[in-house]
C-alpha atoms as a PDB file:
ATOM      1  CA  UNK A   1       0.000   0.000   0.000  1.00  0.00           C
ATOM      2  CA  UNK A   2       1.516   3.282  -0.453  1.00  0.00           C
ATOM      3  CA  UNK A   3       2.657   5.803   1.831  1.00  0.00           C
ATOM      4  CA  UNK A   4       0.199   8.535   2.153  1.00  0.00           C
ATOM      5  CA  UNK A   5       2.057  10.585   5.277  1.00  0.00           C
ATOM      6  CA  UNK A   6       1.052  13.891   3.324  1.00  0.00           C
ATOM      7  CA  UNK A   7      -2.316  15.005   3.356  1.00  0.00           C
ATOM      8  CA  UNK A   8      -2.250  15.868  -0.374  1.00  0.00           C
ATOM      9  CA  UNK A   9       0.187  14.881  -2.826  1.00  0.00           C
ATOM     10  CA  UNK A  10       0.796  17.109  -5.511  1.00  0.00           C
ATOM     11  CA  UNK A  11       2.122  14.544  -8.947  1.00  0.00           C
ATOM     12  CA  UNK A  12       2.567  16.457 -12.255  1.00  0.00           C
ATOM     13  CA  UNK A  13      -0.362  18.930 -12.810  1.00  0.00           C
ATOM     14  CA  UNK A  14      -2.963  17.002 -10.892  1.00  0.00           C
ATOM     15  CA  UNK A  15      -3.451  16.231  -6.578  1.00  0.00           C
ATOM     16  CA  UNK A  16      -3.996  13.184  -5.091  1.00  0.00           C
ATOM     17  CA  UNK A  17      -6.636  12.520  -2.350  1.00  0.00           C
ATOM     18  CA  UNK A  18      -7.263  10.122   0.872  1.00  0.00           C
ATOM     19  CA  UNK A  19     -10.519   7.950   0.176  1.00  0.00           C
ATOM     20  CA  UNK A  20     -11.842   5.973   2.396  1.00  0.00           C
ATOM     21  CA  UNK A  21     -14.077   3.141   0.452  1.00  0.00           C
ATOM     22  CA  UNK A  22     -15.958   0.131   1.494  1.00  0.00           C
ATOM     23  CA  UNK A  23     -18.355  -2.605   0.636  1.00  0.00           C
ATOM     24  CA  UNK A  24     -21.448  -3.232   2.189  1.00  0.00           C
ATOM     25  CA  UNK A  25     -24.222  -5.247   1.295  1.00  0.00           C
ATOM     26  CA  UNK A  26     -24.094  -5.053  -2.493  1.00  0.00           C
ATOM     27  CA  UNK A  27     -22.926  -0.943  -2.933  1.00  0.00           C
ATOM     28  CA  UNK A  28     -19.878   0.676  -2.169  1.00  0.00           C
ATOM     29  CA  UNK A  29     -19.747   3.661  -0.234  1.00  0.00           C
ATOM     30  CA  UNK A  30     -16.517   5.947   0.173  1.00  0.00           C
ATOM     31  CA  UNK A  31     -15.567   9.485   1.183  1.00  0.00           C
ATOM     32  CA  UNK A  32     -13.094  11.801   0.813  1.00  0.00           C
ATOM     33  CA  UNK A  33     -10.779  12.627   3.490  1.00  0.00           C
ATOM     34  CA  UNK A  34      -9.206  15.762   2.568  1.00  0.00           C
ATOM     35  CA  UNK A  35     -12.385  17.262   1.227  1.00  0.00           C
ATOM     36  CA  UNK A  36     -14.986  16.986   3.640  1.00  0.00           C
ATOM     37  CA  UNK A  37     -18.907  16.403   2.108  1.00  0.00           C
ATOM     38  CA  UNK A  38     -17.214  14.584  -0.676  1.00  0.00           C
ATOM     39  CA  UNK A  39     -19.032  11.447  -0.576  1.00  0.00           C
ATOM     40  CA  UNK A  40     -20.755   8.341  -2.883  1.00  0.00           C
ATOM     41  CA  UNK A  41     -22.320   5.223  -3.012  1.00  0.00           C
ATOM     42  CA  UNK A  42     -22.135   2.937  -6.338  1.00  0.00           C
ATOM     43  CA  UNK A  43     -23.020  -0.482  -7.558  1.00  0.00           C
ATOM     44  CA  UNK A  44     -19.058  -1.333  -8.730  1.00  0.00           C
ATOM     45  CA  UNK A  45     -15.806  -0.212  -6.634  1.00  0.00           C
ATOM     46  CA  UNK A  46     -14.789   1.343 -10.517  1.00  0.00           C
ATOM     47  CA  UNK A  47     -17.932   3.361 -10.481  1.00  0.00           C
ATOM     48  CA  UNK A  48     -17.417   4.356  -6.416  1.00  0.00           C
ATOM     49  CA  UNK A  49     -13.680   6.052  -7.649  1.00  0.00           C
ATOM     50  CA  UNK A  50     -14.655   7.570 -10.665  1.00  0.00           C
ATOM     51  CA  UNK A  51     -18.035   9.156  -8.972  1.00  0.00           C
ATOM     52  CA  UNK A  52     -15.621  10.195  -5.547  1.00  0.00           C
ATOM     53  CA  UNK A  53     -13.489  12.048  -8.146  1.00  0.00           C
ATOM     54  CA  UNK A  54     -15.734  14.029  -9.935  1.00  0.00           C
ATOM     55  CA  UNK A  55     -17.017  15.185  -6.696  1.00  0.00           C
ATOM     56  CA  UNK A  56     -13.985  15.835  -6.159  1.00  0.00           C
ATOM     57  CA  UNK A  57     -13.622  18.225  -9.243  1.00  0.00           C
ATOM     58  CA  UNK A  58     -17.142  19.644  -8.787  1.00  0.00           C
ATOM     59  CA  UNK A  59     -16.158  20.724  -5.131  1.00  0.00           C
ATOM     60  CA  UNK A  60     -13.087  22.402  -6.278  1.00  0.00           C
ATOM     61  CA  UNK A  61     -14.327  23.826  -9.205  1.00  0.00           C
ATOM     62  CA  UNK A  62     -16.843  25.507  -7.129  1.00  0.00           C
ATOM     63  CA  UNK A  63     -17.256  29.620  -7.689  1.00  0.00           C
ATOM     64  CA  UNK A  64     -16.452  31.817  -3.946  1.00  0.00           C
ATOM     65  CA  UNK A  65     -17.675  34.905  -3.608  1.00  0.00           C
ATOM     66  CA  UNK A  66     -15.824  37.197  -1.698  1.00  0.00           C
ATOM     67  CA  UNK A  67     -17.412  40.145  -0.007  1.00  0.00           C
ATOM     68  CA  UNK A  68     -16.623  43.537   1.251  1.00  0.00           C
ATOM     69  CA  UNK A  69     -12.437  43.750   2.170  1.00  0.00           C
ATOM     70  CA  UNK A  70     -12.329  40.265   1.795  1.00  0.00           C
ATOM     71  CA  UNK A  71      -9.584  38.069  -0.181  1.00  0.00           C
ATOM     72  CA  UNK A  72      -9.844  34.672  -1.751  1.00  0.00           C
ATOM     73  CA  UNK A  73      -5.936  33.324  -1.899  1.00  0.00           C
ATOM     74  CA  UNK A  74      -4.333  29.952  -3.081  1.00  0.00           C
ATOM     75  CA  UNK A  75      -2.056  28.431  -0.449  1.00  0.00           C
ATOM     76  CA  UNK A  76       0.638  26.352  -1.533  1.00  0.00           C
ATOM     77  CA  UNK A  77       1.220  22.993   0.879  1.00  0.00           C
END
């Protein structure tokens, strides 16, 4: 299993994220980790990944709004 002592790995243009998956009864179910209300159930574990990672995508691709003297900034880890 690999190593996953950072929370996010950063590999050549795209980030990697913690999921937490499992199988119970006949769905899977998983969640993200490192982005919190990212969650799914599917019939397959292939479907489970590929639905947890276009949450994934939706989440970050998500417009903010900033208001007033507020400032949206990008943080590098």
């Amino acid at each position: 299993m690999e190593n996953y002592s950072k929370t996010i790995a950063k590999r050549e243009n795209y980030m990697v994220y913690r999921a937490v998956i499992k199988k119970s009864g006949d769905w899977w179910m998983g969640w993200l980790i490192d982005l919190p209300g990212v969650n799914s159930q599917e019939k397959s574990r292939k479907a489970l990944l590929e639905s947890l990672k276009i949450g994934a995508e939706d989440m970050l691709n998500t417009p903010v709004e900033v208001k007033g003297e507020e400032e949206l900034v990008k943080i590098e880890v």
